[in-house]
Protein backbone atom coordinates (compact mmCIF):
# COMPACT_ATOMS: atom_id res chain seq x y z
CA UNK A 1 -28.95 8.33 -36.22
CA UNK A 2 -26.59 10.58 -38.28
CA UNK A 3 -23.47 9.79 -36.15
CA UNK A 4 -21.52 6.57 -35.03
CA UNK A 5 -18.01 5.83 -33.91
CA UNK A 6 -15.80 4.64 -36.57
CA UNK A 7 -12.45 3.14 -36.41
CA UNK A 8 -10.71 6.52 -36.20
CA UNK A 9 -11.95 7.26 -32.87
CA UNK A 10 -9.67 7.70 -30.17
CA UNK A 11 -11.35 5.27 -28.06
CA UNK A 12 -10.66 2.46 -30.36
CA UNK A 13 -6.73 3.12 -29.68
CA UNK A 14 -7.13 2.70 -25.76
CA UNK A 15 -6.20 -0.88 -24.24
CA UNK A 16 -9.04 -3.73 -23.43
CA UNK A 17 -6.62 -6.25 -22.37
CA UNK A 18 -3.93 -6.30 -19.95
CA UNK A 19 -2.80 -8.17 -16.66
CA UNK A 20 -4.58 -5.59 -14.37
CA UNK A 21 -6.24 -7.43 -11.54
CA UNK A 22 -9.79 -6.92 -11.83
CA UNK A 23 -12.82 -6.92 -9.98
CA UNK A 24 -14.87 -10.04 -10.79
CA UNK A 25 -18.37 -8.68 -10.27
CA UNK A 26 -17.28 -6.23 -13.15
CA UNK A 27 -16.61 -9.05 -15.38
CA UNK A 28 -19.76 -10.47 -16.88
CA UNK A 29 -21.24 -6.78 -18.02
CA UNK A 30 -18.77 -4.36 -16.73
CA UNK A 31 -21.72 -2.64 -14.84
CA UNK A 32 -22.98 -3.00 -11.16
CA UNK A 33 -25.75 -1.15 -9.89
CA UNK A 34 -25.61 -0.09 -5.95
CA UNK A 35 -28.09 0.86 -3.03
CA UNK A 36 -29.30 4.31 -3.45
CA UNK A 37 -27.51 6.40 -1.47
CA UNK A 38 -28.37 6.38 2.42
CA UNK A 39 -27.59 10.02 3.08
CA UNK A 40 -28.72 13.08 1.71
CA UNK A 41 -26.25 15.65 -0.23
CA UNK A 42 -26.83 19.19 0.25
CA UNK A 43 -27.22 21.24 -2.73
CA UNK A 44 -24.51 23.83 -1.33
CA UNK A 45 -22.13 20.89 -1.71
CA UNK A 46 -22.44 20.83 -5.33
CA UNK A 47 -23.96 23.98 -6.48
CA UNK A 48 -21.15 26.53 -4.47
CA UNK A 49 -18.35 24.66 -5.68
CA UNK A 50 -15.68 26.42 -8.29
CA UNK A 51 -16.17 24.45 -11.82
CA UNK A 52 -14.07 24.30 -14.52
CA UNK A 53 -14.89 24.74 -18.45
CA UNK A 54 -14.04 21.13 -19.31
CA UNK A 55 -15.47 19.52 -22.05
CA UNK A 56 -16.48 15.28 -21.78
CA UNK A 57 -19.32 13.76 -23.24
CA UNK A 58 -21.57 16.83 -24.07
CA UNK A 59 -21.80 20.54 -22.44
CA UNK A 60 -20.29 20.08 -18.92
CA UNK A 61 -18.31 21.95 -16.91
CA UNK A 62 -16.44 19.98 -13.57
CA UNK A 63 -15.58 20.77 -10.23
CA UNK A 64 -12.52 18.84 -8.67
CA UNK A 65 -12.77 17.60 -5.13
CA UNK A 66 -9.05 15.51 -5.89
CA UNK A 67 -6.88 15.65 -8.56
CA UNK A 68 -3.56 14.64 -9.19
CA UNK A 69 -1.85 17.25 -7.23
CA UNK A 70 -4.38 19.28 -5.47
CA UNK A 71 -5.21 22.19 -7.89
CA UNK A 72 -8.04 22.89 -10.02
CA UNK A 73 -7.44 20.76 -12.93
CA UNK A 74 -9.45 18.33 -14.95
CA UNK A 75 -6.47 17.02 -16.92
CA UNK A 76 -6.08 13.23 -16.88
CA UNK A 77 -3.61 12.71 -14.00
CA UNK A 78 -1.05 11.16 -16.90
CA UNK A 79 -0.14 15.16 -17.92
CA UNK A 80 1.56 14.95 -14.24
CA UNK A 81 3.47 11.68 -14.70
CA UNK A 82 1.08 9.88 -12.63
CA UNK A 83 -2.22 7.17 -12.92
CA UNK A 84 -5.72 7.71 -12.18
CA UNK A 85 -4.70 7.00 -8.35
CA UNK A 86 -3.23 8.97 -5.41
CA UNK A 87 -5.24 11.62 -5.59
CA UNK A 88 -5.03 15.14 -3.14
CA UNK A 89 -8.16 17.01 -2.10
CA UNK A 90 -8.35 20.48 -3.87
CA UNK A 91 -9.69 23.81 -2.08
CA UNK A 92 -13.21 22.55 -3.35
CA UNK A 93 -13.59 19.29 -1.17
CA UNK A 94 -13.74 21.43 1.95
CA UNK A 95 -17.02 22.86 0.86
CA UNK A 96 -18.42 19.21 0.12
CA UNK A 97 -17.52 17.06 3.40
CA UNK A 98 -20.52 15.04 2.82
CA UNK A 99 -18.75 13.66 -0.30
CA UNK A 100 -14.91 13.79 0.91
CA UNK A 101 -16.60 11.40 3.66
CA UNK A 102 -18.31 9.39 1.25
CA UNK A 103 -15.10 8.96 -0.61
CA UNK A 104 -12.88 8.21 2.40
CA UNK A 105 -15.24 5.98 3.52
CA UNK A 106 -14.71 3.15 0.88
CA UNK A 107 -11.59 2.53 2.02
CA UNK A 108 -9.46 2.33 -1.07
CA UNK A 109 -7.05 4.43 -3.25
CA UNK A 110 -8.84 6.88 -5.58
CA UNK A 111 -7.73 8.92 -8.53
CA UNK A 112 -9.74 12.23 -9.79
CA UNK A 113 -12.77 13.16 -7.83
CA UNK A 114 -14.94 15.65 -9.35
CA UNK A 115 -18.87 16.89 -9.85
CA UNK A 116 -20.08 16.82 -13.15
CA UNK A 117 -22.41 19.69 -14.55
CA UNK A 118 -24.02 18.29 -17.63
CA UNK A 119 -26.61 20.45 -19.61
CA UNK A 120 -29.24 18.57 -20.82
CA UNK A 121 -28.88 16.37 -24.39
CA UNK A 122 -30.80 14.46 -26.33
CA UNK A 123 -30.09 10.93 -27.96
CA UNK A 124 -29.43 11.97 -31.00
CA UNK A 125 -26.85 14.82 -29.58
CA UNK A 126 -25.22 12.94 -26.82
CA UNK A 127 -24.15 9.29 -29.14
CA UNK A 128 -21.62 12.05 -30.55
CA UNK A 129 -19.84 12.21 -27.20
CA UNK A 130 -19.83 8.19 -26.46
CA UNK A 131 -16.36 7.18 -25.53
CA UNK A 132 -14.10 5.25 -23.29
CA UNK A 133 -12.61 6.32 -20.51
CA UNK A 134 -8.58 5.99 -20.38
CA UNK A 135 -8.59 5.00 -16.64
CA UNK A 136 -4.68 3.20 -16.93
CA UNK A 137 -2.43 5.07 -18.91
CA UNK A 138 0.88 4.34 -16.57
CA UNK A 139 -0.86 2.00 -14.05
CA UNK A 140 1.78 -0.66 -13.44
CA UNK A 141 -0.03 -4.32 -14.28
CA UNK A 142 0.57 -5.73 -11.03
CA UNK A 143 -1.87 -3.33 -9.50
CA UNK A 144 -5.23 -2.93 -9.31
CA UNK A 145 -7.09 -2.25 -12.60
CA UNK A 146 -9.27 1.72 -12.36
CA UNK A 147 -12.71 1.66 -12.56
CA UNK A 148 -15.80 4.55 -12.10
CA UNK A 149 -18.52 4.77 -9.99
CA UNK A 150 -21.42 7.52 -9.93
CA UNK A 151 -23.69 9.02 -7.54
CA UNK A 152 -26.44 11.10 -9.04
CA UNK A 153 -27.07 14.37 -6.81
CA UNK A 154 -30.06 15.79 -8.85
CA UNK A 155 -33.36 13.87 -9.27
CA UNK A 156 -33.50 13.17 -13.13
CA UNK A 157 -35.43 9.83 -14.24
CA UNK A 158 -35.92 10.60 -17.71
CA UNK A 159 -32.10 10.99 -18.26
CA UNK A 160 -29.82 7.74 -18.42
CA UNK A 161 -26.17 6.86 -19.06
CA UNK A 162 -26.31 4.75 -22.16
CA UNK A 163 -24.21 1.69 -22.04
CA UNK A 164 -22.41 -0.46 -25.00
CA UNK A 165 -19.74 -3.45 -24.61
CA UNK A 166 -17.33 -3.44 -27.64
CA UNK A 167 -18.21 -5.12 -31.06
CA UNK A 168 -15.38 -7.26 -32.61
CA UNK A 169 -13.54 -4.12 -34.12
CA UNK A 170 -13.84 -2.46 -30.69
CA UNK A 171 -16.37 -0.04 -31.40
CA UNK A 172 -19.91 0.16 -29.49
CA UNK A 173 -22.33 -2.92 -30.05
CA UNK A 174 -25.52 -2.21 -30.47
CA UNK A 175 -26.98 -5.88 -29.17
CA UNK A 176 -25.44 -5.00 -25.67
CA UNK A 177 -26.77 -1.65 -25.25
CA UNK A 178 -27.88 -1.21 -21.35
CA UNK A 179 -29.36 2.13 -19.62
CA UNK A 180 -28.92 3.20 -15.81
CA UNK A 181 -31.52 5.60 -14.97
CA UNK A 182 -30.76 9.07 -13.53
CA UNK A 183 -32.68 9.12 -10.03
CA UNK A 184 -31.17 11.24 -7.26
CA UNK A 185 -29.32 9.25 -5.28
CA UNK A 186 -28.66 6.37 -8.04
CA UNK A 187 -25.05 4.63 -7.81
CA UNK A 188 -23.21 2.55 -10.29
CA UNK A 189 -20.30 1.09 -10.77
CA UNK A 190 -18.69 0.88 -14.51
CA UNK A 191 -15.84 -0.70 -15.61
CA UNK A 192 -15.37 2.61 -18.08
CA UNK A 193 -12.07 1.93 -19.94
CA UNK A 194 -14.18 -1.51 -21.07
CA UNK A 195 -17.98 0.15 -22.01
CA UNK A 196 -18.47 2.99 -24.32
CA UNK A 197 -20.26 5.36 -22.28
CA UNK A 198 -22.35 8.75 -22.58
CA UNK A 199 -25.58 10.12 -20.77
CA UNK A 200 -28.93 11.22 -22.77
CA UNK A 201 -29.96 13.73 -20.18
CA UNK A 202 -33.32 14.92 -21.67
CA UNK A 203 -34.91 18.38 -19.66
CA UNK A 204 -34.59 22.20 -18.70
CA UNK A 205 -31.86 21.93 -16.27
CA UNK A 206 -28.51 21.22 -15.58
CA UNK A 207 -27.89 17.31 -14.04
CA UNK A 208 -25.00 16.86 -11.11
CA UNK A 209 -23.33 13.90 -10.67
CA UNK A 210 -20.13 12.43 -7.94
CA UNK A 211 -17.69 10.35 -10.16
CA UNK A 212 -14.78 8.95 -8.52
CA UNK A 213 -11.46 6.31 -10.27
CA UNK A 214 -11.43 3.63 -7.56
CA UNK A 215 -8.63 0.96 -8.06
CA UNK A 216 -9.69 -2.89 -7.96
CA UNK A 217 -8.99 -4.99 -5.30
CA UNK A 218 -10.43 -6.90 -2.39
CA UNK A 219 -11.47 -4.24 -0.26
CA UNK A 220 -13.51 -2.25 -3.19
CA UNK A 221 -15.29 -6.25 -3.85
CA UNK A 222 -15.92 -5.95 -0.10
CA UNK A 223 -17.52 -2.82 -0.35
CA UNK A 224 -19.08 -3.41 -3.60
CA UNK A 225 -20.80 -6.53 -2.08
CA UNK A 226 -22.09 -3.89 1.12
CA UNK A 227 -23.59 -1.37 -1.11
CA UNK A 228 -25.48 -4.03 -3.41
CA UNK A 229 -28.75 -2.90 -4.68
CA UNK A 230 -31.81 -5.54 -5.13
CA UNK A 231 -32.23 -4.68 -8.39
CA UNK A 232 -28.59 -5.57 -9.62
């Protein structure tokens, strides 16, 4: 492997601990793995959508369904003043009401909403794009600490998000690597500001994916502990 993360990276720089309350299930691995989806997503929810030209974690482009103030824009919701949290629904979310629903229906505040467009990547090109996500930038520490979850709208079990806790000098550790595969209808939850994160999406066509910043707290345990898959 001809790349690796070295001290320099801007991931290192991004906080591990603080006094955010956090969700215990999240605290062993930073991973939980849910229930496949019990609905089916229609492909005009994803595929009609407007996208943006936003680079993260290899050749992707992202449609928002909330963002920090309602427009079109993949910028981290800190560029506004604000924290992953409080999001608006943009002009996109009324062509995807299977997902606004799906959103809604956890019950709990939520930052950027978006669809992700990734290209497909091997190993070797996606480790270049590993990183962690800076979910808290301006979250006060008395609330609820951001996390990510996933729902994979295109069938794709050759392709995985790779998954490493931090080494000592907080970059990825190769001992705790952990891979979620890429079937349609696959949810996750990842505790990204904590795990480096990319996805090896091997193929001929483009993979779609829901990702959604939930805030911690009792009710997302609650409906963590609903959606829990056998294989967890």
């Amino acid at each position: 492997m001809s790349f690796w993360p070295t001290p320099e990276h801007w991931s290192v720089k991004i906080p591990l601990d603080t006094a955010h309350p956090r969700l215990e299930i999240l605290r062993e691995t930073g991973l939980v793995e849910l229930a496949p989806a019990p609905f089916e997503v229609p492909a005009s929810e994803y595929e009609s959508l407007e996208y943006m030209d936003w680079k993260s974690g290899g050749d992707t482009n992202f449609a928002p369904l909330a963002s920090a103030d309602g427009e079109l824009d993949c910028r981290g919701f800190w560029d506004k003043g604000k924290t992953d949290k409080d999001a608006l629904w943009t002009s996109n979310a009324a062509a995807a009401p299977t997902l606004k629903n799906y959103v809604e229906s956890v019950g709990v505040n939520f930052g950027r909403v978006r669809i992700i467009k990734l290209n497909p990547q091997d190993r070797e090109q996606a480790i270049r794009s590993i990183h962690r996500d800076d979910n808290n930038r301006f979250n006060p520490e008395h609330e609820g600490w951001v996390v990510r979850t996933w729902l994979e709208l295109t069938d794709n079990p050759d392709s995985y998000m790779l998954l490493m806790d931090n080494d000592a000098d907080g970059l990825p550790d190769r001992s705790t690597e952990r891979r979620v595969p890429l079937t349609k209808g696959a949810r996750f939850m990842v505790d990204t500001q904590r795990l480096w994160h990319v996805v090896v999406h091997p193929g001929s066509a483009p993979r779609y994916a829901l990702i959604v910043s939930l805030e911690s707290g009792p009710t997302l345990e609650g409906w963590i502990g609903s959606q829990l898959s056998a294989r967890v």
